[in-house]
Protein backbone atom coordinates (compact mmCIF):
# COMPACT_ATOMS: atom_id res chain seq x y z
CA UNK A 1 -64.63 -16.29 57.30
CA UNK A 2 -63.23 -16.39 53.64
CA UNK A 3 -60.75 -19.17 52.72
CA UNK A 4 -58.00 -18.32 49.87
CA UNK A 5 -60.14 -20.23 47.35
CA UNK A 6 -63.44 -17.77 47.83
CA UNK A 7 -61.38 -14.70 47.63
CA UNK A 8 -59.72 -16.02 44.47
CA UNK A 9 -63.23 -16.51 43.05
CA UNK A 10 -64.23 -12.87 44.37
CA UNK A 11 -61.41 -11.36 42.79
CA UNK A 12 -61.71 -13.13 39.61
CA UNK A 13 -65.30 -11.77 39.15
CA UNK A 14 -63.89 -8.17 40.35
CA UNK A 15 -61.33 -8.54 37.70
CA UNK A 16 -63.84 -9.60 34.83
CA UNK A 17 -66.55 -6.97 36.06
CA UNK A 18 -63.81 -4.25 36.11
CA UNK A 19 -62.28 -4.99 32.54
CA UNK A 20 -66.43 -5.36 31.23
CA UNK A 21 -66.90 -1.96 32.89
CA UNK A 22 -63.60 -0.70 31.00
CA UNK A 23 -64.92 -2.01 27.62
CA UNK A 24 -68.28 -0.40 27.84
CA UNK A 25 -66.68 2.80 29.48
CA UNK A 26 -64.83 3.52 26.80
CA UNK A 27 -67.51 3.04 24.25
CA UNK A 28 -70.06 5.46 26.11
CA UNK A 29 -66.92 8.30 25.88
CA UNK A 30 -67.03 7.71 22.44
CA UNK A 31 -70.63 8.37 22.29
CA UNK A 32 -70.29 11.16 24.58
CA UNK A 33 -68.09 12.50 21.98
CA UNK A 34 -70.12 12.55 19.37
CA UNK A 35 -73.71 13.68 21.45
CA UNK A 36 -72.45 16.19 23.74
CA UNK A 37 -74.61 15.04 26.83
CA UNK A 38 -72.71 16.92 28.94
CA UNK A 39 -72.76 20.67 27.12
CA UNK A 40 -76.49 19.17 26.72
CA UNK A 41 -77.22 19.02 30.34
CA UNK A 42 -74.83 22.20 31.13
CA UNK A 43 -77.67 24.11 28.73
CA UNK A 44 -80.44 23.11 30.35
CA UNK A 45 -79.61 23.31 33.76
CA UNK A 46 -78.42 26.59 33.30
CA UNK A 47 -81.83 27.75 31.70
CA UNK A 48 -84.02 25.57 34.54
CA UNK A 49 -81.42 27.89 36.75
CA UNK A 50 -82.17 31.24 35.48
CA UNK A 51 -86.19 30.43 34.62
CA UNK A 52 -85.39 30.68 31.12
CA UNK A 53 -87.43 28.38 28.80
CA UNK A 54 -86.53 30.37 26.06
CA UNK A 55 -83.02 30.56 26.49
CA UNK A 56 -82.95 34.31 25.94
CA UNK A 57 -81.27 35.42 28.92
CA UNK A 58 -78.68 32.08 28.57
CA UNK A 59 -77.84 33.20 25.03
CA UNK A 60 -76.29 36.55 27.32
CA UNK A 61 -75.04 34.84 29.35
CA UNK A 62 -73.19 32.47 26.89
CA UNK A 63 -72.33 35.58 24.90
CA UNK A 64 -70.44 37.06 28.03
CA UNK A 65 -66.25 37.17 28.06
CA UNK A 66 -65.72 35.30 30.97
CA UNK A 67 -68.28 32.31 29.54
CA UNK A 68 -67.88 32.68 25.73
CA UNK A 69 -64.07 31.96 26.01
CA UNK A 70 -64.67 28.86 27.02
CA UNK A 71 -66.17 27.51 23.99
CA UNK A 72 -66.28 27.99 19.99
CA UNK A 73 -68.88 29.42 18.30
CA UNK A 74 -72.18 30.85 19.15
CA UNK A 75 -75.52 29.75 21.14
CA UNK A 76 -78.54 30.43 19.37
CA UNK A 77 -81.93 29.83 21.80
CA UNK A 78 -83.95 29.75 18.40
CA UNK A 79 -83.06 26.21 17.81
CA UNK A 80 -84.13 24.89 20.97
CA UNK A 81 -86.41 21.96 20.39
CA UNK A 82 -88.12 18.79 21.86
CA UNK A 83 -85.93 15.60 21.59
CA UNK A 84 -87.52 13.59 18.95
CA UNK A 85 -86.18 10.24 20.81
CA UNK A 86 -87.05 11.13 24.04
CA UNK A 87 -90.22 13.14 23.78
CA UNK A 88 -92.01 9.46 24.43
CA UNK A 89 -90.34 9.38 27.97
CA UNK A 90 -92.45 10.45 30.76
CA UNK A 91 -91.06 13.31 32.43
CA UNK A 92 -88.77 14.41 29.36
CA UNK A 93 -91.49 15.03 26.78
CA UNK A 94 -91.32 18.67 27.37
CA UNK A 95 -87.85 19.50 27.78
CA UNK A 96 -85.94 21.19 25.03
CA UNK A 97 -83.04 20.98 23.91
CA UNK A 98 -79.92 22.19 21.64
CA UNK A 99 -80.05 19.65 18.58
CA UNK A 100 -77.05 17.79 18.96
CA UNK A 101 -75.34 19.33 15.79
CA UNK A 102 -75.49 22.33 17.10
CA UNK A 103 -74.31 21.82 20.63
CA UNK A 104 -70.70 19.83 19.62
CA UNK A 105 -69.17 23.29 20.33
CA UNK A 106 -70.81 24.57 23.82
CA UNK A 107 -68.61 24.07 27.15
CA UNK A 108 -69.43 20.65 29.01
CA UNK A 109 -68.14 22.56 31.63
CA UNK A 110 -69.01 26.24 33.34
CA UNK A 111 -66.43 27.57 36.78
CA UNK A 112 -69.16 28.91 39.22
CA UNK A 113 -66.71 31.80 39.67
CA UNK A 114 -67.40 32.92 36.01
CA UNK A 115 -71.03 32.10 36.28
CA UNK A 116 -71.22 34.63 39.48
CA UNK A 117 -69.18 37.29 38.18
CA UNK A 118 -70.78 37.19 34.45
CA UNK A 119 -74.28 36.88 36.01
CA UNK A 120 -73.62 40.29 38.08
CA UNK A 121 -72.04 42.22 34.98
CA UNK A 122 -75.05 41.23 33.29
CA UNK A 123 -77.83 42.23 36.04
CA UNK A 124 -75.54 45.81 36.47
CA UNK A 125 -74.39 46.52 32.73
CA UNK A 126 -76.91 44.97 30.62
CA UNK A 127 -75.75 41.82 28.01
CA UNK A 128 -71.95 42.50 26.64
CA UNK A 129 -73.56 43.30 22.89
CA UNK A 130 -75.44 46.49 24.49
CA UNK A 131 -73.75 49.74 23.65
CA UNK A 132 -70.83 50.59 25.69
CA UNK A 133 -72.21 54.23 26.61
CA UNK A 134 -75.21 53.07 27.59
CA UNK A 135 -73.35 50.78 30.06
CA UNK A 136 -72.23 52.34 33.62
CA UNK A 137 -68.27 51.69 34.06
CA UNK A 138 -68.01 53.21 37.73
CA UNK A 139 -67.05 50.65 40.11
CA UNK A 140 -70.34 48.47 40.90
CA UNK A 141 -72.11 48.96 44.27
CA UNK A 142 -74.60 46.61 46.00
CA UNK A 143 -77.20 49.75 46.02
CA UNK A 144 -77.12 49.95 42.15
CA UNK A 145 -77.17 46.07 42.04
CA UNK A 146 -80.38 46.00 43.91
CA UNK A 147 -81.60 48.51 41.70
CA UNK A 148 -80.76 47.02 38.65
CA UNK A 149 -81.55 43.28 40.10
CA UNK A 150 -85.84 44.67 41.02
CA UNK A 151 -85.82 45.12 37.52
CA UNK A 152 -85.81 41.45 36.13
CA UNK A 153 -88.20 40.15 34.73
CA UNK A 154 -88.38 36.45 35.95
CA UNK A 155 -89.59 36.92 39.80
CA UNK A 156 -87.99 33.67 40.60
CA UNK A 157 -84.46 35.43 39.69
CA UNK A 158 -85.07 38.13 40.41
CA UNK A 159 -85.86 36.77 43.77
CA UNK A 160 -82.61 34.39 44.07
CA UNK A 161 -80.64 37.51 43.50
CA UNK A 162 -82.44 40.11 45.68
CA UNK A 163 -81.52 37.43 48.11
CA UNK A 164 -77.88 36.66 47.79
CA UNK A 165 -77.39 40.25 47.91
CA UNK A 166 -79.53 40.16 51.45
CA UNK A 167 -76.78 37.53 53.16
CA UNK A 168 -74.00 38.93 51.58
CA UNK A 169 -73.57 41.94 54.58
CA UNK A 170 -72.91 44.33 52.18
CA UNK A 171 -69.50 42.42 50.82
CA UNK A 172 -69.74 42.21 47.13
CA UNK A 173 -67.06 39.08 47.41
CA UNK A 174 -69.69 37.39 49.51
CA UNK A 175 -72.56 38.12 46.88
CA UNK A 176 -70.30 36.55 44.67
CA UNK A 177 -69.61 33.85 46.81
CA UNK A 178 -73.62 33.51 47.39
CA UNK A 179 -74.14 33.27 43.23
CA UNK A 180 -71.41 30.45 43.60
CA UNK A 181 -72.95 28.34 45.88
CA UNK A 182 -76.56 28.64 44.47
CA UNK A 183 -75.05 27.95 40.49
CA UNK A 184 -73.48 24.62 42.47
CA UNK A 185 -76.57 23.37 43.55
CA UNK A 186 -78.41 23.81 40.99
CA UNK A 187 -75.63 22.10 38.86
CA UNK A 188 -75.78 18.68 40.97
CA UNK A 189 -79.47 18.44 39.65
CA UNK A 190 -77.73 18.66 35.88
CA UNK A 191 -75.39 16.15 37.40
CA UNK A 192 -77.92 13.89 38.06
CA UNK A 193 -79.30 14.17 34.80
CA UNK A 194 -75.87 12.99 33.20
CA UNK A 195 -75.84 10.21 36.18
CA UNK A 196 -78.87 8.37 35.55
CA UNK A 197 -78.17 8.48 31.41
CA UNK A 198 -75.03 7.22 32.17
CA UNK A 199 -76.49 4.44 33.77
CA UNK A 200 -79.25 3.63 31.24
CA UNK A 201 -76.74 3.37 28.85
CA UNK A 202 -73.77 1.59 30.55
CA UNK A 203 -76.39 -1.25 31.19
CA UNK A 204 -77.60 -1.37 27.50
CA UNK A 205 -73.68 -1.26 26.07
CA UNK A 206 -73.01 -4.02 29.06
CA UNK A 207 -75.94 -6.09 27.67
CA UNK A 208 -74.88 -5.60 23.96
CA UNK A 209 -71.16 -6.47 25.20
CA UNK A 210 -72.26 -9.10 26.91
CA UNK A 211 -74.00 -11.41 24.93
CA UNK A 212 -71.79 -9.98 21.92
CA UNK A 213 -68.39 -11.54 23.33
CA UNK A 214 -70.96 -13.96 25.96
CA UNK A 215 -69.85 -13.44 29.08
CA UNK A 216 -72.21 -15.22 31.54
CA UNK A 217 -71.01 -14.50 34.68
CA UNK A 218 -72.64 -17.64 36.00
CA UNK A 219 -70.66 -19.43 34.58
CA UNK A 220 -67.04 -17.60 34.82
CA UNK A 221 -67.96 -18.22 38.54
CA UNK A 222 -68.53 -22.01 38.28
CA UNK A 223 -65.47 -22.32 36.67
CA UNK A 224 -63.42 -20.17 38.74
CA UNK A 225 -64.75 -22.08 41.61
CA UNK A 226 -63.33 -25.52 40.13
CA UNK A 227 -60.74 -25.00 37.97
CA UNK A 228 -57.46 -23.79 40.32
CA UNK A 229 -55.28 -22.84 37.53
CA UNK A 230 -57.44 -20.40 36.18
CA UNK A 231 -57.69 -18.86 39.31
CA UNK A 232 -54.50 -18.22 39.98
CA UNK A 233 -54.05 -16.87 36.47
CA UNK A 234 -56.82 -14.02 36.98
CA UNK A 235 -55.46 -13.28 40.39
CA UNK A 236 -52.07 -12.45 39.02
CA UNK A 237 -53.26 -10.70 36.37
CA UNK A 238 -55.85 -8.81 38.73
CA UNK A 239 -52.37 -7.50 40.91
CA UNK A 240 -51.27 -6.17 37.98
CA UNK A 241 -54.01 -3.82 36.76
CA UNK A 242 -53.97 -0.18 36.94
CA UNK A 243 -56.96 2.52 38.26
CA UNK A 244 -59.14 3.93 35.49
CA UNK A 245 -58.35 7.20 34.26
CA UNK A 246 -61.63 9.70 34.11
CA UNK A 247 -62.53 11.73 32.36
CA UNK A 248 -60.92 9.96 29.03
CA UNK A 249 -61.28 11.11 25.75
CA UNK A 250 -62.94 9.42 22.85
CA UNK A 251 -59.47 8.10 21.42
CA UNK A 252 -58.82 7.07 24.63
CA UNK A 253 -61.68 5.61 25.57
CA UNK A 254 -61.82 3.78 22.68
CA UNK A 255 -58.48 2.30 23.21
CA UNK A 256 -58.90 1.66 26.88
CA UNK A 257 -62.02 -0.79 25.53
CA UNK A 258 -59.77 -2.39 23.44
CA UNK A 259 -56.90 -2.99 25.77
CA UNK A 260 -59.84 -4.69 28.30
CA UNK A 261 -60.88 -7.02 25.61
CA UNK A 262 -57.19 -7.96 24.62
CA UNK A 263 -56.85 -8.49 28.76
CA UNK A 264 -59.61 -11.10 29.34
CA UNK A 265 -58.58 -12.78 26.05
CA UNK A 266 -54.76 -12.92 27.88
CA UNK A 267 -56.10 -14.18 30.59
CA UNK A 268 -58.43 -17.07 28.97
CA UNK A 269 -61.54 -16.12 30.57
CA UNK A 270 -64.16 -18.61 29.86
CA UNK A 271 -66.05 -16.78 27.19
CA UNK A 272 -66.83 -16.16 23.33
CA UNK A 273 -68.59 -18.19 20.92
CA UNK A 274 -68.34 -21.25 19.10
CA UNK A 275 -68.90 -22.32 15.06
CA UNK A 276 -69.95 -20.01 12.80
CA UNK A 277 -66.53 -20.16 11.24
CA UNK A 278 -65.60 -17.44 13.45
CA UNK A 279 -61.68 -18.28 12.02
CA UNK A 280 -62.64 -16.77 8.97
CA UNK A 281 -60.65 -13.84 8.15
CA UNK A 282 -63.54 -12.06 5.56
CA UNK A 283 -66.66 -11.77 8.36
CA UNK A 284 -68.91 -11.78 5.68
CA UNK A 285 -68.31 -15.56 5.43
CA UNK A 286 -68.78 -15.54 8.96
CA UNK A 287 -72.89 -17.49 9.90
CA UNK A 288 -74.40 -16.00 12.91
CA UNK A 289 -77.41 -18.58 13.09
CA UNK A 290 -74.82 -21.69 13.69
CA UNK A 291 -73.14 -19.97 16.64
CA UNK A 292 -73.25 -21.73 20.06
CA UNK A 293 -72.07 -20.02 23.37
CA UNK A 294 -69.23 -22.00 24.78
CA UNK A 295 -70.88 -22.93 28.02
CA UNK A 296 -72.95 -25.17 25.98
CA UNK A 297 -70.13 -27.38 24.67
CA UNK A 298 -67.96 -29.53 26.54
CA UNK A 299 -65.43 -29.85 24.11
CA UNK A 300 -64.47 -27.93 21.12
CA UNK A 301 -66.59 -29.63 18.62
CA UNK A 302 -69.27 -27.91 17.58
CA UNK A 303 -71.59 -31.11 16.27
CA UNK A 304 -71.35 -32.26 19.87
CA UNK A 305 -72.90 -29.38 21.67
CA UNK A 306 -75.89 -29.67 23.23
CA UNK A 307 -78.09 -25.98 23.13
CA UNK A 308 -81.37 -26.35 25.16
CA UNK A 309 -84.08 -23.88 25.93
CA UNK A 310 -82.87 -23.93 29.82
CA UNK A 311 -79.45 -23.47 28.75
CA UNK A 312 -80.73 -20.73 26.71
CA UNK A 313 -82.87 -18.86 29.34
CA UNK A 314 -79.29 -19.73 32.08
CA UNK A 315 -77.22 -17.69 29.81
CA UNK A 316 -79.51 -14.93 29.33
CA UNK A 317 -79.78 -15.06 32.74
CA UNK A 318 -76.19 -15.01 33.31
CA UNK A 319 -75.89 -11.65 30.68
CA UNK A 320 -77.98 -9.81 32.42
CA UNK A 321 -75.95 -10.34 35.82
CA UNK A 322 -72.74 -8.91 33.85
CA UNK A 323 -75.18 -5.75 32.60
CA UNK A 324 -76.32 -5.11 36.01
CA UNK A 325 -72.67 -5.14 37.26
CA UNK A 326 -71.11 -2.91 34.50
CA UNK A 327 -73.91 -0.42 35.63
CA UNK A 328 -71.84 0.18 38.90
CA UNK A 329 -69.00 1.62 36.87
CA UNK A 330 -64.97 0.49 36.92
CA UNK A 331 -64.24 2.97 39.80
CA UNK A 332 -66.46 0.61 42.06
CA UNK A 333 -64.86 -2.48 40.92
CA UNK A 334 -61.80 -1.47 40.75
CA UNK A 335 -61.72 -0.41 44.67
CA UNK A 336 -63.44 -3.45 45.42
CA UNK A 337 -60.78 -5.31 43.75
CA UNK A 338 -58.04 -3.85 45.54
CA UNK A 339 -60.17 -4.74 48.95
CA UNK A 340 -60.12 -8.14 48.02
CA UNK A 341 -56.57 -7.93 47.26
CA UNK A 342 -55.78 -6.54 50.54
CA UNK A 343 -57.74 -9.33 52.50
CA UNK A 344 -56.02 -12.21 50.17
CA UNK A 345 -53.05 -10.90 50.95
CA UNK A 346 -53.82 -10.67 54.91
CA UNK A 347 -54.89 -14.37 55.00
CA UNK A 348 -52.40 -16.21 52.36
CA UNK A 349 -49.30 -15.74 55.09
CA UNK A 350 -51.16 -17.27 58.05
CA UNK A 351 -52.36 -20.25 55.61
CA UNK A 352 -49.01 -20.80 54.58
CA UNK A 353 -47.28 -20.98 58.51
CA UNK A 354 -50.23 -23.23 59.17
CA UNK A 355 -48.65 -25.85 56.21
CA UNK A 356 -45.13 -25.56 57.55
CA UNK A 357 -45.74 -25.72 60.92
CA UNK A 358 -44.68 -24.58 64.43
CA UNK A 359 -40.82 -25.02 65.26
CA UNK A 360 -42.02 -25.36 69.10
CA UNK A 361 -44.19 -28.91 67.77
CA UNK A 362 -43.05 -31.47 69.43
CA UNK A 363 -41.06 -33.72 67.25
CA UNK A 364 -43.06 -37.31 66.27
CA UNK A 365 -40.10 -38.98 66.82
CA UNK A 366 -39.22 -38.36 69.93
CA UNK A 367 -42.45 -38.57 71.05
CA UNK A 368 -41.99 -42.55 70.32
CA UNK A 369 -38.64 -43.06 71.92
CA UNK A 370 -39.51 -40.90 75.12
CA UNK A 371 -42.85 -43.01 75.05
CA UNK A 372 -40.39 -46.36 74.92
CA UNK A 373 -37.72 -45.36 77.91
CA UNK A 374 -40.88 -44.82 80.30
CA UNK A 375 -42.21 -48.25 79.05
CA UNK A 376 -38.89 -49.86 80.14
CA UNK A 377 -38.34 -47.84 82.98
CA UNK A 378 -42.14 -48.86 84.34
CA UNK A 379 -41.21 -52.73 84.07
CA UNK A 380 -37.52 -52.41 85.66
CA UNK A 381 -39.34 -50.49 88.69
CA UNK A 382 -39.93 -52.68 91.41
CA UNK A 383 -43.78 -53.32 91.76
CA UNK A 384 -45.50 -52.25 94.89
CA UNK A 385 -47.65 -54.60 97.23
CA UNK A 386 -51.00 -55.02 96.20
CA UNK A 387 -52.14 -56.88 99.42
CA UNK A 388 -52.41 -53.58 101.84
CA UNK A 389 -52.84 -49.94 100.51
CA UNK A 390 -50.33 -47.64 101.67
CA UNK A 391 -51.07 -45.77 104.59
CA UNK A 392 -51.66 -41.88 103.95
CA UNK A 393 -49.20 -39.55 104.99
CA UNK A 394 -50.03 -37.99 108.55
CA UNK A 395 -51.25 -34.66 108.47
CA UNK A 396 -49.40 -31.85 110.31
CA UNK A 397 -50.38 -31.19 113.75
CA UNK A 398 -53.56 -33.62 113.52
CA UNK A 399 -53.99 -36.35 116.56
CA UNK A 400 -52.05 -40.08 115.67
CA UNK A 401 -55.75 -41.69 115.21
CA UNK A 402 -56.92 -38.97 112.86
CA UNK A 403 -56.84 -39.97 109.20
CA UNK A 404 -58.26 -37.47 106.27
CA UNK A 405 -61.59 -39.06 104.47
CA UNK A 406 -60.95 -42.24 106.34
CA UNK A 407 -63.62 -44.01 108.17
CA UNK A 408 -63.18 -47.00 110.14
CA UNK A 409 -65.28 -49.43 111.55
CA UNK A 410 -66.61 -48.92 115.28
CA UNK A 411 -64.38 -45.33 115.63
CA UNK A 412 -65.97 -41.93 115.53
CA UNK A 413 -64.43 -38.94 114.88
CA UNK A 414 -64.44 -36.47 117.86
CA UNK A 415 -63.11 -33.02 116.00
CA UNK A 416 -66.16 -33.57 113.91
CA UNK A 417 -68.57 -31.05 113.75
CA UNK A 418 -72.18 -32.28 114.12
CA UNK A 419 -74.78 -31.27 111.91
């Protein structure tokens, strides 16, 4: 079972993994701003979706009303093109993509409702830039939509479609419905995309953050552990701090990371650097090479620390603990912070009536005077004769000569039962 002390230490390292997480959050929505991963992966999901390499039919189907509202500018399939950073990665060498100057203005973000209802209009009317009396404007039917749909020319979509309109009983809200489900689907793959790039580079900005402001969470733990006043500094702070907002801009995100820095600095967190005339208000004057982490220094003169290779290899060590743990993301902290919370605050009452005590505990003092009247009592009592026992008390309806576990010499006991 936890004591007060280990959850103190737990929620200290919540609180410093949660604000790391906020720092490198913010930074990777700032980059997010600038790359676009998100329209990036929306592209190319929706051409893996529709079996369009060439992002011919995706160019119609970004050109549509209900899509092309949601954006600014145009889509243009021509530029498509292999990733000159990633084409070394194994799986990702042959997947093109919108150069990221050209993709700043595409939606990060598609409703499956327009995706169904655009990707029907196009399958029964042809792309929005065909002429307009070429284009049928009856009401649609599910006969002309299989008509039209046989007609594709990718037999994978053309096969998805043929089949939603199968299980949709003849209910053109339920072919809808069908598209819906299918565009979802296909759109958690996408999501998983973003995921696991979101994770690469959360663990390389918590790396860079790390050994950048040094925050070994080896040691942040060994010091939580001894030093009580600390603790109790980062648990009050830790009540006090508020959910993450998603989905933040880059502004925001940017001053979110700043706002987490300012927090563990409040706080005093054991981390930073010391030397290199850090003080120095122009940072070119500032010496890089005659830095020493503060770990390595047990007081604040810099002559007196003592770097070793160990020491070295611990706080590497101890960096690539807070990289793995920034990886997790602030939402995870953050409820695991508020668990710990919970429990702390569950086991800090009953430590405290333990301290004060029970009013029903008997009272030391009169322990020692009741103790003292029944030592003078016992010597004013008259003392018994020690030269013959007293005789038992007779038992009820038993013969004068019978005695209870009493045996005397040359006498037998005739109500006993023989073995």
């Amino acid at each position: 079972m936890f004591n007060s002390e280990t959850l103190e230490v737990a929620i200290g390292m919540a609180f410093l993994f949660l604000l790391m997480s906020l720092i490198c959050t913010g930074i990777k929505e700032w980059i997010e701003g600038i790359f676009k991963w998100r329209a990036m992966d929306l592209e190319r999901g929706m051409r893996t979706l529709l079996d369009d390499e060439g992002g011919q039919l995706t160019a119609h189907v970004y050109a549509h009303p209900l899509v092309s509202s949601l954006y600014q500018g145009g889509y243009d399939p021509a530029h498509l093109a292999v990733n000159r950073l990633t084409n070394w990665v194994p799986g990702v060498s042959r997947a093109r993509q919108m150069p990221w100057s050209l993709r700043r203005n595409l939606p990060s973000y598609i409703p499956a409702g327009h995706f169904a209802r655009a990707l029907i209009d196009l399958v029964a009317r042809g792309p929005a830039s065909a002429s307009s009396e070429a284009a049928p404007h009856a009401p649609l039917t599910l006969a002309q939509l299989r008509e039209r749909a046989a007609e594709l020319q990718s037999p994978f979509l053309r096969r998805a479609v043929l089949s939603a309109i199968d299980h949709s009983g003849g209910d053109l809200a339920q072919l809808t419905q069908n598209l819906q489900n299918w565009f979802d689907g296909a759109m958690d793959r996408a999501s998983g995309w973003y995921k696991r790039r979101t994770q690469t580079v959360l663990f390389a900005l918590g790396l860079a953050a790390a050994a950048a402001l040094n925050v070994d969470a080896i040691y942040v733990m060994g010091r939580l552990t001894v030093d009580k006043t600390l603790r109790e500094t980062v648990v009050t702070a830790a009540a006090q701090v508020k959910p993450p907002e998603p989905g933040a801009s880059a502004a925001s995100g940017i001053a979110a990371a700043q706002r987490a820095r300012e927090e563990l600095e409040k706080v005093g967190m054991p981390m930073g650097w010391r030397g290199g005339n850090l003080d120095a208000k122009n940072p070119a004057d500032w010496s890089v090479a005659d830095l020493t982490p503060v770990q390595m220094c047990r007081i604040e003169d810099v002559k007196r620390c003592t770097p070793t290779g160990y020491a070295h290899v611990r706080v590497a060590f101890g960096w690539l603990m807070t990289a793995f743990a920034v990886m997790l993301g602030a939402p995870f902290w953050f409820d695991l912070l508020n668990k710990f919370m919970v429990i702390r605050s569950t086991v800090k009452p009953r430590e405290k009536s333990r301290e004060e005590g029970s009013e029903d505990r008997a009272d030391p003092s009169k322990d020692a005077v009741g103790a003292a009247v029944a030592t003078v009592a016992a010597a004013a009592a008259p003392h018994a004769s020690t030269d013959s026992p007293a005789p038992p008390a007779p038992v009820p309806g038993a013969p004068p000569d019978f005695v209870p576990h009493t045996w005397r010499d040359g006498r037998t006991n005739p109500q006993e039962i023989p073995l």
